[in-house]
Protein backbone atom coordinates (compact mmCIF):
# COMPACT_ATOMS: atom_id res chain seq x y z
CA UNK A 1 35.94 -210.94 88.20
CA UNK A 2 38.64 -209.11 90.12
CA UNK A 3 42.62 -209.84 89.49
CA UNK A 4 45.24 -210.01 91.65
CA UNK A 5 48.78 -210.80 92.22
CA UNK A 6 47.96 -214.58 93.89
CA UNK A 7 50.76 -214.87 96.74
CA UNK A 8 50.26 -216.50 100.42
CA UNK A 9 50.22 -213.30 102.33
CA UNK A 10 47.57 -211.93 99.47
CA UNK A 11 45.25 -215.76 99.44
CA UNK A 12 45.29 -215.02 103.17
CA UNK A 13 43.75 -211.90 103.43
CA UNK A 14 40.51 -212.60 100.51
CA UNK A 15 37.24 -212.47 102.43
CA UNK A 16 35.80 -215.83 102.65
CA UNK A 17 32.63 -215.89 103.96
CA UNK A 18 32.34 -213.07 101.18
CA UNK A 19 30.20 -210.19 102.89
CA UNK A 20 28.00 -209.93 100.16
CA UNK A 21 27.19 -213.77 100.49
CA UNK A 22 28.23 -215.16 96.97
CA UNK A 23 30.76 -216.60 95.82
CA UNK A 24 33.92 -214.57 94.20
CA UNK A 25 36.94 -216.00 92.50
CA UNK A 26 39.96 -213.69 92.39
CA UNK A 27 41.88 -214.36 88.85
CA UNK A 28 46.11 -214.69 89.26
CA UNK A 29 47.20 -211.67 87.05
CA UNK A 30 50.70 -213.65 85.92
CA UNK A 31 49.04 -217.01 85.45
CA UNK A 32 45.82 -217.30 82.90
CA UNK A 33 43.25 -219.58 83.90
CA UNK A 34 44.22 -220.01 87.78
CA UNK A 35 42.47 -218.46 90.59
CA UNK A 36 41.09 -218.73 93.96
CA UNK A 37 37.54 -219.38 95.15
CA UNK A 38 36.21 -217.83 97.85
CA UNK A 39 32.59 -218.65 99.38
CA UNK A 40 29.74 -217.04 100.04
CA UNK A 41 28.70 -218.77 102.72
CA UNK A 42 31.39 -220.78 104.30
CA UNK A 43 35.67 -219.85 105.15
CA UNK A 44 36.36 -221.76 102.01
CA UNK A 45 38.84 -221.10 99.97
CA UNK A 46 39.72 -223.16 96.42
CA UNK A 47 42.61 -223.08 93.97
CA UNK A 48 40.45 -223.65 90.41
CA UNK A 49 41.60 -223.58 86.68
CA UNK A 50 39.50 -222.72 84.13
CA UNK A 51 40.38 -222.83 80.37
CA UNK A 52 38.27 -222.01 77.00
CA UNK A 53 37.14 -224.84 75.24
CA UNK A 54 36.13 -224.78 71.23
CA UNK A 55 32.74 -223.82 70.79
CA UNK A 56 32.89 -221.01 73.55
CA UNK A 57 32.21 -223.41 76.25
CA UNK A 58 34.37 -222.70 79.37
CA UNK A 59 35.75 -225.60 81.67
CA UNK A 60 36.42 -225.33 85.39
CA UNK A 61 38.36 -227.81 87.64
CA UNK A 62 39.17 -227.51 91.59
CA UNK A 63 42.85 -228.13 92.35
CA UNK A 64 42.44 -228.63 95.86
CA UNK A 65 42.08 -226.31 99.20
CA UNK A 66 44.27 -223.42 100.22
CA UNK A 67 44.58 -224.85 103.48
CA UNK A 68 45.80 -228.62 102.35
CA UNK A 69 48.16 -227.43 99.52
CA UNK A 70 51.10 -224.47 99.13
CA UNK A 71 51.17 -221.85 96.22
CA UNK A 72 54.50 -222.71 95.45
């Protein structure tokens, strides 16, 4: 999964439909865990968290949209 530096100017620009029709999540390089989700099929865009839990199991939450809530 790609990294980048998650800003509003940067959230803006990810593709979402995604051209290749799945869904991507672009990984905040200063803040493990936190990303955006971008859809395949829709203009979508989700803030998520994801963190390891024991037993190698991984556990994803959605925050919220990009459009109803700020970075900051």
């Amino acid at each position: 999964m790609p990294t980048i530096n998650l800003t509003q100017k940067a959230i803006a620009k990810l593709p979402a439909p995604h051209p290749n029709g799945k869904q991507t999540i672009y990984w905040c390089d200063e803040l493990r865990g936190f990303g955006v989700q971008c859809s395949g099929k829709t203009n979508q865009r989700l803030y998520i968290a994801q963190r390891d839990l024991p037993g190698g199991k991984a556990r994803r939450v959605t925050i919220g949209p990009v459009s109803g809530l700020a970075l900051a």
